[in-house]
C-alpha atoms as a PDB file:
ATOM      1  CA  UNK A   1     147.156  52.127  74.527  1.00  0.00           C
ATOM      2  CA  UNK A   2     149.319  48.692  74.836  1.00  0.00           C
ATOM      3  CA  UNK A   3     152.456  50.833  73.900  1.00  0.00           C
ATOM      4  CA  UNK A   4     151.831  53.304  76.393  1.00  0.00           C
ATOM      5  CA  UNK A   5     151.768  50.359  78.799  1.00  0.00           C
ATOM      6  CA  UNK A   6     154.792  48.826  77.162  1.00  0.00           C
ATOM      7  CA  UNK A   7     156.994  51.075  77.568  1.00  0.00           C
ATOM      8  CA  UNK A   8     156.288  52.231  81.060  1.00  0.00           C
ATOM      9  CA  UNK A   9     157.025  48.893  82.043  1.00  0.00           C
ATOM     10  CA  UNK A  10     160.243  48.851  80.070  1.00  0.00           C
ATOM     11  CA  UNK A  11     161.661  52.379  81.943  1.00  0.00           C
ATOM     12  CA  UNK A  12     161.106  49.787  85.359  1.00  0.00           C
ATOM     13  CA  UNK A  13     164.181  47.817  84.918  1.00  0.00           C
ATOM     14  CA  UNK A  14     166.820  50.686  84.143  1.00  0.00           C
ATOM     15  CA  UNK A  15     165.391  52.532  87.080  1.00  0.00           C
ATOM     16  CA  UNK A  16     166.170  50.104  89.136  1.00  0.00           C
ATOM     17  CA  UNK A  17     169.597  49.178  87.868  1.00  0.00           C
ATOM     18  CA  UNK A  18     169.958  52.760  88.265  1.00  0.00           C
ATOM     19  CA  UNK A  19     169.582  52.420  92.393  1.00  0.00           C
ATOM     20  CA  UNK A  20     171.762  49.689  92.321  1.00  0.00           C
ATOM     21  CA  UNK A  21     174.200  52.298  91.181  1.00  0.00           C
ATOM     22  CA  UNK A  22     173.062  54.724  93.742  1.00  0.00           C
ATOM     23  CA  UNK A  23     174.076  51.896  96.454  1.00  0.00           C
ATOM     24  CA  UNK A  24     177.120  51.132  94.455  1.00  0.00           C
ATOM     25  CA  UNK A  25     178.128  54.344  94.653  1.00  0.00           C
ATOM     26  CA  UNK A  26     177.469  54.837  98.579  1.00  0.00           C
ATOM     27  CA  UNK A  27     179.393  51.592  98.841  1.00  0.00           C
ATOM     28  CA  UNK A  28     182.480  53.236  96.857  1.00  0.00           C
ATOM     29  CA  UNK A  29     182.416  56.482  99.236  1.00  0.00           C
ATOM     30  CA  UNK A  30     182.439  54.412 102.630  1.00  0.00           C
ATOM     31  CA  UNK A  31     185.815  52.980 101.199  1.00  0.00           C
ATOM     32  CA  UNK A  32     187.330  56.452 101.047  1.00  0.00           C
ATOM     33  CA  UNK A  33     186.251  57.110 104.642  1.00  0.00           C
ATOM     34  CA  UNK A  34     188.205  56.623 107.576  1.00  0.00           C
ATOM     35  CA  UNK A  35     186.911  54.691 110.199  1.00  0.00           C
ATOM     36  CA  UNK A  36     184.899  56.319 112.923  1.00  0.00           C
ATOM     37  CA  UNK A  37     188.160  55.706 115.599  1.00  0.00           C
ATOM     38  CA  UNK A  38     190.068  57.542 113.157  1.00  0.00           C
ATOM     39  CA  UNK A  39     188.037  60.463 112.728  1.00  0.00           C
ATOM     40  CA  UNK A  40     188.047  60.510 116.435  1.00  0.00           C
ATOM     41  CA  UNK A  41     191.742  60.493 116.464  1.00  0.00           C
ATOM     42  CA  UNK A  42     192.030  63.390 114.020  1.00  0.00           C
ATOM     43  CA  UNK A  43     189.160  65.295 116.254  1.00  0.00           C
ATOM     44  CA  UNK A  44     191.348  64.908 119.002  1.00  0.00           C
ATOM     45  CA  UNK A  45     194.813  65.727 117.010  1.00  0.00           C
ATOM     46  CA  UNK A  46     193.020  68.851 115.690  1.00  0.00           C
ATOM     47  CA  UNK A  47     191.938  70.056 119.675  1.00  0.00           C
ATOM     48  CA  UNK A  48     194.997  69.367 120.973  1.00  0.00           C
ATOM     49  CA  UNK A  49     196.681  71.638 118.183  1.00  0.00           C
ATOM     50  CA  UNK A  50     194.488  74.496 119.000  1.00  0.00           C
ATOM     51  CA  UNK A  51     195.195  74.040 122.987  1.00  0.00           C
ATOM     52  CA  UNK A  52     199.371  73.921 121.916  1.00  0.00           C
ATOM     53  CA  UNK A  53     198.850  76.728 119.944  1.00  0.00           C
ATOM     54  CA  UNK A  54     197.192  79.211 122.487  1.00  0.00           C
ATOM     55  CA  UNK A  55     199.471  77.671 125.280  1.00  0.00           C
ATOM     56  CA  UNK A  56     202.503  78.283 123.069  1.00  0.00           C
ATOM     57  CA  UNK A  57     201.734  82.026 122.119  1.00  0.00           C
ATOM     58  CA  UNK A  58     200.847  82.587 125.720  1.00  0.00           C
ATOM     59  CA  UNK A  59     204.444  81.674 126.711  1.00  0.00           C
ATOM     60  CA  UNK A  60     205.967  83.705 124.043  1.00  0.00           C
ATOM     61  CA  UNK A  61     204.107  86.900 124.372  1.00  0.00           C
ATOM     62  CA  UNK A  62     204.533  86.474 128.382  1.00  0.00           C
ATOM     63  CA  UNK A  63     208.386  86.001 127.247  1.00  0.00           C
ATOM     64  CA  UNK A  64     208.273  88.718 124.703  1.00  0.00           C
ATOM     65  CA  UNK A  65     207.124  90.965 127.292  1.00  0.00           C
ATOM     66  CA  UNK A  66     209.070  90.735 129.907  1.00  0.00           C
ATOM     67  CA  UNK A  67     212.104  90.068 128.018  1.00  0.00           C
ATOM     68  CA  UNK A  68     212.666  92.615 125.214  1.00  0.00           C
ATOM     69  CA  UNK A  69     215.469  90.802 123.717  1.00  0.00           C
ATOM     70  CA  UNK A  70     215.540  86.911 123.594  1.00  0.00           C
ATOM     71  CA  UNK A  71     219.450  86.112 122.907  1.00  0.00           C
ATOM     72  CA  UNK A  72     218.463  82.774 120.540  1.00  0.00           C
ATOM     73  CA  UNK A  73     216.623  85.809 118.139  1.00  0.00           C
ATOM     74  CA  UNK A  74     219.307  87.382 117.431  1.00  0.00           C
ATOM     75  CA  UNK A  75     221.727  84.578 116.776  1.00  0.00           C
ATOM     76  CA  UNK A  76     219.191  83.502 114.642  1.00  0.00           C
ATOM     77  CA  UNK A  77     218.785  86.521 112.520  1.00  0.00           C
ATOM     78  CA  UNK A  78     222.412  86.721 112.084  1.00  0.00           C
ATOM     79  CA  UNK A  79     223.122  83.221 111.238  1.00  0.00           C
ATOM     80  CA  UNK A  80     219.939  84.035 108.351  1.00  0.00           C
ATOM     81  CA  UNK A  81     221.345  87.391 106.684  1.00  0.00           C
ATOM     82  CA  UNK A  82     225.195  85.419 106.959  1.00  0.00           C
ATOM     83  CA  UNK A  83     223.672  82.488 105.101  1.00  0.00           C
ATOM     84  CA  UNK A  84     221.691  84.006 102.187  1.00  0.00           C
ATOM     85  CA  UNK A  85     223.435  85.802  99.075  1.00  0.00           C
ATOM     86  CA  UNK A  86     223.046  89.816  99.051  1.00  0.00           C
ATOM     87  CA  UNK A  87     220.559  89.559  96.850  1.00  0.00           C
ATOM     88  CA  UNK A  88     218.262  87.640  98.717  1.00  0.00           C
ATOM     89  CA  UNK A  89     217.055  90.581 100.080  1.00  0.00           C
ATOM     90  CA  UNK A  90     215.247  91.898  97.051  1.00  0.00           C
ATOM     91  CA  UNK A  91     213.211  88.449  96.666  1.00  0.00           C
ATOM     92  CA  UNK A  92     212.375  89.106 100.634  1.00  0.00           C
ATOM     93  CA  UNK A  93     211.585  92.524  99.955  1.00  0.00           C
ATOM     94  CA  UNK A  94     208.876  91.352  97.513  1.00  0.00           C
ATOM     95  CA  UNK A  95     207.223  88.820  99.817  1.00  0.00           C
ATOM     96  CA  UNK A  96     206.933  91.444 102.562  1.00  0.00           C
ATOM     97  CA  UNK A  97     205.218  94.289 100.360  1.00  0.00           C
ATOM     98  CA  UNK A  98     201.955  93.267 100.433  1.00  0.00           C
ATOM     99  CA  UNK A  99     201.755  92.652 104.185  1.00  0.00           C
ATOM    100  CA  UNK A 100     202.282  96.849 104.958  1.00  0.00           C
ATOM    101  CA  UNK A 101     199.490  98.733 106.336  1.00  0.00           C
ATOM    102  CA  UNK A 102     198.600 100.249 102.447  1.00  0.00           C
ATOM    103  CA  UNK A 103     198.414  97.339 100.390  1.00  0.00           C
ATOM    104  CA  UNK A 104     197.113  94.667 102.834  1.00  0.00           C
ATOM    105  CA  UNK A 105     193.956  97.588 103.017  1.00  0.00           C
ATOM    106  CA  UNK A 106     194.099  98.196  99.242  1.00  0.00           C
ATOM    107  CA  UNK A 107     194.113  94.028  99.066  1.00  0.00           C
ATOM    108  CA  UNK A 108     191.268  93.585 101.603  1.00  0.00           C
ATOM    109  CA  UNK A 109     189.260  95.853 100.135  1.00  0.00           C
ATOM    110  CA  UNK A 110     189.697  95.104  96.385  1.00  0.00           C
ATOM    111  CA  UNK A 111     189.028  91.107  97.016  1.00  0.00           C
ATOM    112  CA  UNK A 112     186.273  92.000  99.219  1.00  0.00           C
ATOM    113  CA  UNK A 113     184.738  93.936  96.114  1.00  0.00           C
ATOM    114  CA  UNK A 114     185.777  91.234  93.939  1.00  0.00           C
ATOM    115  CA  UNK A 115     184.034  88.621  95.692  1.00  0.00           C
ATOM    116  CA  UNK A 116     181.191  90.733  96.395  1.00  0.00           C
ATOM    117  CA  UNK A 117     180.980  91.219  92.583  1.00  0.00           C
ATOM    118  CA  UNK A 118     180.883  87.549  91.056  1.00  0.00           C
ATOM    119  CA  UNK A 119     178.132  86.362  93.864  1.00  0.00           C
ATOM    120  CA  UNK A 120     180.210  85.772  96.820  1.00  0.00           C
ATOM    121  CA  UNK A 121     178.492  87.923  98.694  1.00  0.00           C
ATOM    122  CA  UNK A 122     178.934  85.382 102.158  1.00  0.00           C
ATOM    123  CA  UNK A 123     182.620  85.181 101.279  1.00  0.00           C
ATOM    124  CA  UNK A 124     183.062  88.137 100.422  1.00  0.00           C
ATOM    125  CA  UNK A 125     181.722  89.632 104.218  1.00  0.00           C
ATOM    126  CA  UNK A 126     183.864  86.947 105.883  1.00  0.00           C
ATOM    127  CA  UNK A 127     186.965  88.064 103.989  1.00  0.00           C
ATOM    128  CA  UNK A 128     186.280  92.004 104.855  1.00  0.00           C
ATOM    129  CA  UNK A 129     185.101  91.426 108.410  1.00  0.00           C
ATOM    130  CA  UNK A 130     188.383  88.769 109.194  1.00  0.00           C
ATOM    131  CA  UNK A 131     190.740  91.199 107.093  1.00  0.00           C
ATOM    132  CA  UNK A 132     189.853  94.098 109.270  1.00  0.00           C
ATOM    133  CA  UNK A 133     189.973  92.208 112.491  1.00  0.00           C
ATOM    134  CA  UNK A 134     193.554  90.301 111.908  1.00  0.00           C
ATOM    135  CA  UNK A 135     195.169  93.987 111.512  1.00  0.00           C
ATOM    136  CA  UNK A 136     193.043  95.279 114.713  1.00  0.00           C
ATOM    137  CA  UNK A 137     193.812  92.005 117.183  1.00  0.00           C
ATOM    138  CA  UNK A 138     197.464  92.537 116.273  1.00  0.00           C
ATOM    139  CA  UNK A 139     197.338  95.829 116.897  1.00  0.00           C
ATOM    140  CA  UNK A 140     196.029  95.533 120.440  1.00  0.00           C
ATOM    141  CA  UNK A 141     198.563  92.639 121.394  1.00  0.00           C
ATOM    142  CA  UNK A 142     201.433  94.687 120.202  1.00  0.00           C
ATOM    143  CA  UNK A 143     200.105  98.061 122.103  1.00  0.00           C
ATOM    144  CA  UNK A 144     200.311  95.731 125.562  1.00  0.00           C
ATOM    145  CA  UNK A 145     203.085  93.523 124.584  1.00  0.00           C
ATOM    146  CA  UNK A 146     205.035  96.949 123.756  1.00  0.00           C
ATOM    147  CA  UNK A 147     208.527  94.310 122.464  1.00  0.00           C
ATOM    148  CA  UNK A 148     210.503  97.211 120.274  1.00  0.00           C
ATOM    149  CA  UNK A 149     211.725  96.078 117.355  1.00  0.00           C
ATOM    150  CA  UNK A 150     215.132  94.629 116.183  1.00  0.00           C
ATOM    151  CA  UNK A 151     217.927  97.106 116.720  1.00  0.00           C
ATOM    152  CA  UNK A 152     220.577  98.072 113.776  1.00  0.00           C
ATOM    153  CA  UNK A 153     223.075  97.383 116.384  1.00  0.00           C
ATOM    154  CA  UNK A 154     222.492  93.743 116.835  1.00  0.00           C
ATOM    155  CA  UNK A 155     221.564  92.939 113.720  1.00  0.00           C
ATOM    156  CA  UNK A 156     221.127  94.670 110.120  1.00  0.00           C
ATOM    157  CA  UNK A 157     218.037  96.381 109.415  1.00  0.00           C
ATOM    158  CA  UNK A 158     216.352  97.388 106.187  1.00  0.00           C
ATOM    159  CA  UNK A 159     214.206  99.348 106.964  1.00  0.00           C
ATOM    160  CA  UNK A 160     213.213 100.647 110.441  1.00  0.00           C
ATOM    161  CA  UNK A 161     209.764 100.733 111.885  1.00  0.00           C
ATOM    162  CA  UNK A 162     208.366 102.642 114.764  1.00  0.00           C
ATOM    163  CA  UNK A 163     205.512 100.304 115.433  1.00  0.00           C
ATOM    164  CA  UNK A 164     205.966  97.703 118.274  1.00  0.00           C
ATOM    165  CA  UNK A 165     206.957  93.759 116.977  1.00  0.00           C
ATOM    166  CA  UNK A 166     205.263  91.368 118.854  1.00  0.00           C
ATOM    167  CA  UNK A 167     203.852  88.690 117.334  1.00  0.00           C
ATOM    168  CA  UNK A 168     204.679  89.894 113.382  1.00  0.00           C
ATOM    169  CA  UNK A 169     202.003  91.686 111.314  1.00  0.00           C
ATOM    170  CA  UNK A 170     202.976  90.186 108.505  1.00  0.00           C
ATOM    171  CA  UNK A 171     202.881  86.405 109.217  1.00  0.00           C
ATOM    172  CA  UNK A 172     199.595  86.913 111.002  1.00  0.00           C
ATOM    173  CA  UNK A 173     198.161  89.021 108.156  1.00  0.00           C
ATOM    174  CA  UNK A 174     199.500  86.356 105.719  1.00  0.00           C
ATOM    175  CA  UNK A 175     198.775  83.074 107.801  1.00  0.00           C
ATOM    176  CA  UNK A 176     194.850  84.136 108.866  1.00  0.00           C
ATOM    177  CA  UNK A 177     193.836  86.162 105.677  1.00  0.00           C
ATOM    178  CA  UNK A 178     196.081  84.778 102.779  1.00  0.00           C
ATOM    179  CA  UNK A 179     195.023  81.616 104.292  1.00  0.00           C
ATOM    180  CA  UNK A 180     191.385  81.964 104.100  1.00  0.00           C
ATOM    181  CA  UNK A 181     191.688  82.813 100.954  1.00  0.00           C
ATOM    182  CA  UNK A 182     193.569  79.757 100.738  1.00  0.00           C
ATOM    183  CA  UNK A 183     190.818  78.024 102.250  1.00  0.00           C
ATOM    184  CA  UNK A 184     188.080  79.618  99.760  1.00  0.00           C
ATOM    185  CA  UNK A 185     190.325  79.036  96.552  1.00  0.00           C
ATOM    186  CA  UNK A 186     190.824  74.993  97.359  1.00  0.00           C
ATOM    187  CA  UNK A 187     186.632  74.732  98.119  1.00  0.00           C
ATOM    188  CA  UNK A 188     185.315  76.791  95.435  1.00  0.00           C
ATOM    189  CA  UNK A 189     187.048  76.949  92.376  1.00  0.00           C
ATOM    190  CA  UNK A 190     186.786  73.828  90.294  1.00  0.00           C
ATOM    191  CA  UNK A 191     190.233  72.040  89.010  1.00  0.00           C
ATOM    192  CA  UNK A 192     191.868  74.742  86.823  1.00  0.00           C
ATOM    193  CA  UNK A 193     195.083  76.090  86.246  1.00  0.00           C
ATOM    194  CA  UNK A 194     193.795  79.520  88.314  1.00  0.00           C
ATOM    195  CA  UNK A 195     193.100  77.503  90.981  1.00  0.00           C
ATOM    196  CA  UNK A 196     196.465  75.800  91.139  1.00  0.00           C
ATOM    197  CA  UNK A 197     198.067  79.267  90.244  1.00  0.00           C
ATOM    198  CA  UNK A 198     196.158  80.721  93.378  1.00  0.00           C
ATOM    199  CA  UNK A 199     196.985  77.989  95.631  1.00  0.00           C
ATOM    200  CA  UNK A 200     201.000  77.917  95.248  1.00  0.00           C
ATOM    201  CA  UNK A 201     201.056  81.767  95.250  1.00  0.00           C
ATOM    202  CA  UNK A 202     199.222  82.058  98.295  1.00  0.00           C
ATOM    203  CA  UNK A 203     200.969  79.397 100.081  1.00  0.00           C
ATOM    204  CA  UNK A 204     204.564  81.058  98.881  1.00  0.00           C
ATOM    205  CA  UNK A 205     203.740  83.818 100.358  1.00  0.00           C
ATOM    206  CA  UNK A 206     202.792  82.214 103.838  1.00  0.00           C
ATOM    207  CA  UNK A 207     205.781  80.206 104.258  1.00  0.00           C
ATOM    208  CA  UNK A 208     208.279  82.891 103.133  1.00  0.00           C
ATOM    209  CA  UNK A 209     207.147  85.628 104.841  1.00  0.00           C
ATOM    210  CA  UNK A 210     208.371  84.471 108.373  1.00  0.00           C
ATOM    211  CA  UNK A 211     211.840  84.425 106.648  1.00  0.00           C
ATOM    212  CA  UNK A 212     211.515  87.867 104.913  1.00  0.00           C
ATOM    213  CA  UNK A 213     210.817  89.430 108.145  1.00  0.00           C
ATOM    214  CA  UNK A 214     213.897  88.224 109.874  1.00  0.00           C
ATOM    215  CA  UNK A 215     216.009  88.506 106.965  1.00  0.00           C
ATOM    216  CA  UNK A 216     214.679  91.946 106.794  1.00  0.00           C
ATOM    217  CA  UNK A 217     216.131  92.446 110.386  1.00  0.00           C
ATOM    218  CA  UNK A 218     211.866  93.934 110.826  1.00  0.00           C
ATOM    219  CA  UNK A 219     211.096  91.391 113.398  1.00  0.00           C
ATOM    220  CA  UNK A 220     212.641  88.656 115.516  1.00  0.00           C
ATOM    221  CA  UNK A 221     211.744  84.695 115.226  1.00  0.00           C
ATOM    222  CA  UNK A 222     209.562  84.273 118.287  1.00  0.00           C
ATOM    223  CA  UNK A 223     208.010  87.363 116.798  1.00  0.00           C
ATOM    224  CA  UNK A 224     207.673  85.515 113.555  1.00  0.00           C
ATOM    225  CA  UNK A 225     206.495  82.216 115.281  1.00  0.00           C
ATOM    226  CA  UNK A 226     204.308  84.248 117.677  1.00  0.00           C
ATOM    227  CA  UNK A 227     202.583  85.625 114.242  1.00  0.00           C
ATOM    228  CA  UNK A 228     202.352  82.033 113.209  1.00  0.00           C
ATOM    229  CA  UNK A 229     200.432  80.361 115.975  1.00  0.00           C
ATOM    230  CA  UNK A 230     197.784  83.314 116.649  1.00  0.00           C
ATOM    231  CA  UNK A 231     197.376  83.418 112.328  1.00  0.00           C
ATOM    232  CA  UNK A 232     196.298  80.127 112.814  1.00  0.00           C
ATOM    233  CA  UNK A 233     194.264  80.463 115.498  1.00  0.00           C
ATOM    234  CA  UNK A 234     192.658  83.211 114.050  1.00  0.00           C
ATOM    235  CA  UNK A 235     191.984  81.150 110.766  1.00  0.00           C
ATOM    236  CA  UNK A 236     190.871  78.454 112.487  1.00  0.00           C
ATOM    237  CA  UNK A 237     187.613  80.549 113.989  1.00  0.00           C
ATOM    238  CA  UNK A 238     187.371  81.894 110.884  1.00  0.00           C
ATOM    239  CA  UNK A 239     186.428  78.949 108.915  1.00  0.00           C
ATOM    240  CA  UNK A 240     184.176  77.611 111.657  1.00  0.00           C
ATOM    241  CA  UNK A 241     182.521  81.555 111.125  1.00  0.00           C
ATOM    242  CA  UNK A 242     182.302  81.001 107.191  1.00  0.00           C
ATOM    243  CA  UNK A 243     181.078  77.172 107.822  1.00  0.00           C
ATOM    244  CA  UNK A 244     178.133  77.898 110.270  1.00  0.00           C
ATOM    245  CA  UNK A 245     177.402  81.087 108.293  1.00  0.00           C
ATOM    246  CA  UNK A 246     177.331  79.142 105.370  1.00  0.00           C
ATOM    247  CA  UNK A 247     175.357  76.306 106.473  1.00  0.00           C
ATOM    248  CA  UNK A 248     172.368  78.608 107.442  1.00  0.00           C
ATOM    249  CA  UNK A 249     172.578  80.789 103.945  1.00  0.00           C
ATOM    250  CA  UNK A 250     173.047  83.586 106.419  1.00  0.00           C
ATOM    251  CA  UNK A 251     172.961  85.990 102.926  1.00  0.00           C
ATOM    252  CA  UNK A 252     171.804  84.728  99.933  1.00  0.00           C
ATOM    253  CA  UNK A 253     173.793  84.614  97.229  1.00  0.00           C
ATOM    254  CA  UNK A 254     172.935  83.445  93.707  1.00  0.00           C
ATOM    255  CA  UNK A 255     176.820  81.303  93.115  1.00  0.00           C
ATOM    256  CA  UNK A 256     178.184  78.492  95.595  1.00  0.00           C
ATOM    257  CA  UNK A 257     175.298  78.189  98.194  1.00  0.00           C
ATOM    258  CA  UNK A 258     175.187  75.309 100.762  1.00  0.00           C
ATOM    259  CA  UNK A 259     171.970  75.231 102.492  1.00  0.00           C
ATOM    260  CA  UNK A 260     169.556  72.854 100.298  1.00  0.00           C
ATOM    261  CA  UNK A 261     166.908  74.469  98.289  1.00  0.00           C
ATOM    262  CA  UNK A 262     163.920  72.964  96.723  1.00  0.00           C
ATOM    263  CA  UNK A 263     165.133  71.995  93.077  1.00  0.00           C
ATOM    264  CA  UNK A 264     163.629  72.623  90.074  1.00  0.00           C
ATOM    265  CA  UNK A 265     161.381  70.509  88.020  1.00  0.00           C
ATOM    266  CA  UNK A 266     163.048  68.301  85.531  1.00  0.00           C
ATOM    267  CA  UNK A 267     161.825  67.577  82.310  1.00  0.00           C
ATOM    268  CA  UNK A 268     161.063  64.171  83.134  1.00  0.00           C
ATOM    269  CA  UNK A 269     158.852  65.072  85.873  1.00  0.00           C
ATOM    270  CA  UNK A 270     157.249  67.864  83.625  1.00  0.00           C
ATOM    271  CA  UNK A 271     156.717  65.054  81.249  1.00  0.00           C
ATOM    272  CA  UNK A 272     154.873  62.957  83.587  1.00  0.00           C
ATOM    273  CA  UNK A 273     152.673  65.605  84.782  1.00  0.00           C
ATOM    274  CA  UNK A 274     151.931  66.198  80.661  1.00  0.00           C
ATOM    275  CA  UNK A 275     151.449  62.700  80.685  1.00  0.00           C
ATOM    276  CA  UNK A 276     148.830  62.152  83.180  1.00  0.00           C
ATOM    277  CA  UNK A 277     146.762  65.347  81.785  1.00  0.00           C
ATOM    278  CA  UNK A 278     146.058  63.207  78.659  1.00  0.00           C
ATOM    279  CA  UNK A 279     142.090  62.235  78.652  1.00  0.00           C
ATOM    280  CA  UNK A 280     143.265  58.910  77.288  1.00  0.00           C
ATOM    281  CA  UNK A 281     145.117  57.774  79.985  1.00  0.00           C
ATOM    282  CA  UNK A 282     143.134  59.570  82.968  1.00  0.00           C
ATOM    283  CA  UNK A 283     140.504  57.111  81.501  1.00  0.00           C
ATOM    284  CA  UNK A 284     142.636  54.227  81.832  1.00  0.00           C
ATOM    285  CA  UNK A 285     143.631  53.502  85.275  1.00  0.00           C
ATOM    286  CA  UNK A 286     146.000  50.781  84.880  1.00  0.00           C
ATOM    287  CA  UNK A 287     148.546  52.921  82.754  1.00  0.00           C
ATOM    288  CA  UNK A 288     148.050  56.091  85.151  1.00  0.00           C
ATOM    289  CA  UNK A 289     148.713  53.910  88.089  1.00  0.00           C
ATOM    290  CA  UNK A 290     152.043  52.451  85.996  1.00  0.00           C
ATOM    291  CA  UNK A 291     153.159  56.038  85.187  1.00  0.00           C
ATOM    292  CA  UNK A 292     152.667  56.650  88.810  1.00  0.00           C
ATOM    293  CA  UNK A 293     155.488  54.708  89.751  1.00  0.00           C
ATOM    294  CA  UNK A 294     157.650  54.663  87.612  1.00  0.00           C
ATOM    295  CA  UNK A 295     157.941  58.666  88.936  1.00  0.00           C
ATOM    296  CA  UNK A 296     158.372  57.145  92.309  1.00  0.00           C
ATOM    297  CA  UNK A 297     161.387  55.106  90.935  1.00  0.00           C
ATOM    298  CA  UNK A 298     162.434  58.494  89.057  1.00  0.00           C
ATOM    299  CA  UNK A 299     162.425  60.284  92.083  1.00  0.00           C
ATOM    300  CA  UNK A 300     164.387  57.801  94.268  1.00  0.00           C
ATOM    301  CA  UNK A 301     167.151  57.744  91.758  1.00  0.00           C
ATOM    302  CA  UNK A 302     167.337  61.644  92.141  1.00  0.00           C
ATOM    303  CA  UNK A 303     167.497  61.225  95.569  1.00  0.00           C
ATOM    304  CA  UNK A 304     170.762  58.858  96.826  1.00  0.00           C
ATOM    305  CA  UNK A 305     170.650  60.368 100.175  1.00  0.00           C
ATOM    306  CA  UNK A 306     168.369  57.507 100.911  1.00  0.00           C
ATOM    307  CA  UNK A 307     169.677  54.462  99.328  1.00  0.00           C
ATOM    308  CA  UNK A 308     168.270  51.167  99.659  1.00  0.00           C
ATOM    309  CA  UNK A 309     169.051  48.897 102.434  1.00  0.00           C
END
C-alpha cells in the first residue's frame, strides 16, 4: 500500500517541472511575436493594400475602357519581344498553357477531385467554388470593359484570340487560384520536398505568366497588371472564405480540421480510471485522494492554453 503511495507522490515533482516547461514554452513564443503596435501596423499596411488595389484596377479598367489602346502598352510589348532571344517564346508558350479555357477546367476539376479524395473535403469546395468564379468574374469585366486585344500590326502576335483582354485571364486565373493553392500547399503539407516542389512551381508560374502574355503579344501590360490586382483581390476573400469556413468545421472532414474537438482518452488517464476501480485503494482514501491529483496535474500539463501565472 506504502508503494502505491510512494510513487504517486514521486510522479508530483516531474509534473510540475513539466508546467514550468509549459510556461517556458509560452515565454519562448511571446519572443517570436511582434508587438501589439506592430501587428497594428501590419493590419493597417494590409487594408491599405486592399483599398490601392481596388482604387488602382478601378483606374485601369475606367482607362482600359475608354481608351482601347494605351501608347506605354505597346512600347512596352515591343521593347519585351526585342529584348528576349527567339526562343523565349517556347518557354512562354509553356507558362501560358495551363491558363486556356480547357486545361484551367480540366485543372480545377481534377484538384478539386483530388482534394476531395485524400479528406480535403473543405478545401477541396473552396478550390472548385473560387476556380469557377475567377473564370466567371473575368468574364463579366471583360464583356463590359469590351478592350480588343493586341493587334498584329502594332505588335507581333502568336496566336490571336477573339475574346476581349481586359484585365488578363491568365494572371487572374494564375494569381487567385494558383495562389490558393499556394496558400493551401504552405499551411497543410508538412516540410517535404513536395511541398517545396509545389511551392516554387506554383509561384513560377504566377510571376511569369504576366510576361508570357505580353511576350505572347495575347494581352497588353495594364491588361496584365489589371489581372494582377483583381487576382489578388480575389485571393484575398478567398482565404478569409476558407478561414471562417474552416474555423466553424463548416464540413467535416476526417484530415486537417481546425475547430477543437473533444480528444481522446490517453492511456494515462485510462490508467487512472483502472486505478481507482481497485477495491484496495477505493478502501484507502488517502492514496485515492493522491491519485486524484496527480490527474489534475496530468491534465494541466495537457492543457498549456492555460499556463500558470
Amino acid at each position: 500500500m506504502r508503494k502505491v503511495s510512494s510513487r504517486t507522490k514521486s510522479n508530483k515533482a516531474p509534473a510540475r517541472h513539466r508546467r514550468k516547461g509549459v510556461s517556458s514554452r509560452w515565454r519562448n513564443a511571446r519572443d517570436w511575436i511582434a508587438s501589439k503596435r506592430l501587428r497594428r501596423l501590419r493590419i493597417y499596411i494590409f487594408q491599405g493594400y486592399v483599398l490601392l488595389a481596388l482604387i488602382a484596377f478601378s483606374g485601369l479598367a475606367l482607362l482600359a475602357y475608354t481608351v482601347p489602346v494605351f501608347q506605354p502598352d505597346v512600347y512596352i510589348t515591343r521593347d519585351l519581344q526585342a529584348a528576349m532571344p527567339a526562343g523565349f517564346g517556347v518557354l512562354m508558350q509553356w507558362i501560358s498553357w495551363p491558363g486556356y479555357f480547357l486545361q484551367s477546367s480540366v485543372i480545377v476539376f481534377t484538384v478539386t477531385l483530388l482534394l476531395a479524395t485524400i479528406g480535403l473535403r473543405w478545401e477541396a469546395l473552396m478550390a472548385l467554388l473560387f476556380g469557377i468564379g475567377t473564370g466567371a468574374l473575368n468574364t463579366l469585366i471583360k464583356i463590359v470593359i469590351q478592350r480588343p486585344r493586341p493587334g498584329a500590326d502594332l505588335v507581333n502576335v502568336f496566336q490571336a484570340l477573339d475574346s476581349y483582354s481586359f484585365p488578363s485571364g491568365h494572371v487572374m486565373f494564375y494569381t487567385a487560384y494558383f495562389g490558393f493553392l499556394l496558400f493551401l500547399s504552405f499551411t497543410l503539407l508538412k516540410r517535404t520536398w513536395l511541398r517545396y516542389l509545389f511551392i516554387t512551381v506554383l509561384l513560377i508560374l504566377i510571376a511569369l505568366v504576366g510576361v508570357s502574355r505580353m511576350y505572347l503579344g495575347e494581352h497588353w501590360a495594364s491588361d496584365v497588371l489589371g489581372g494582377y490586382l483583381l487576382g489578388s483581390l480575389v485571393l484575398i476573400l478567398a482565404v478569409m472564405i476558407y478561414r471562417w469556413g474552416k474555423e466553424r468545421s463548416v464540413i467535416h472532414q476526417p484530415v486537417a480540421e481546425d475547430r477543437d474537438r473533444a480528444p481522446e482518452p490517453s492511456d494515462e488517464k485510462i490508467e487512472i480510471k483502472e486505478a481507482l476501480k481497485n477495491p484496495l485503494i477505493i478502501k484507502n482514501e488517502q492514496v485515492k485522494q493522491e491519485i486524484k491529483e496527480d490527474a489534475k496535474d496530468s491534465l494541466n500539463d495537457h492543457h498549456p492554453d492555460h499556463p500558470e501565472s
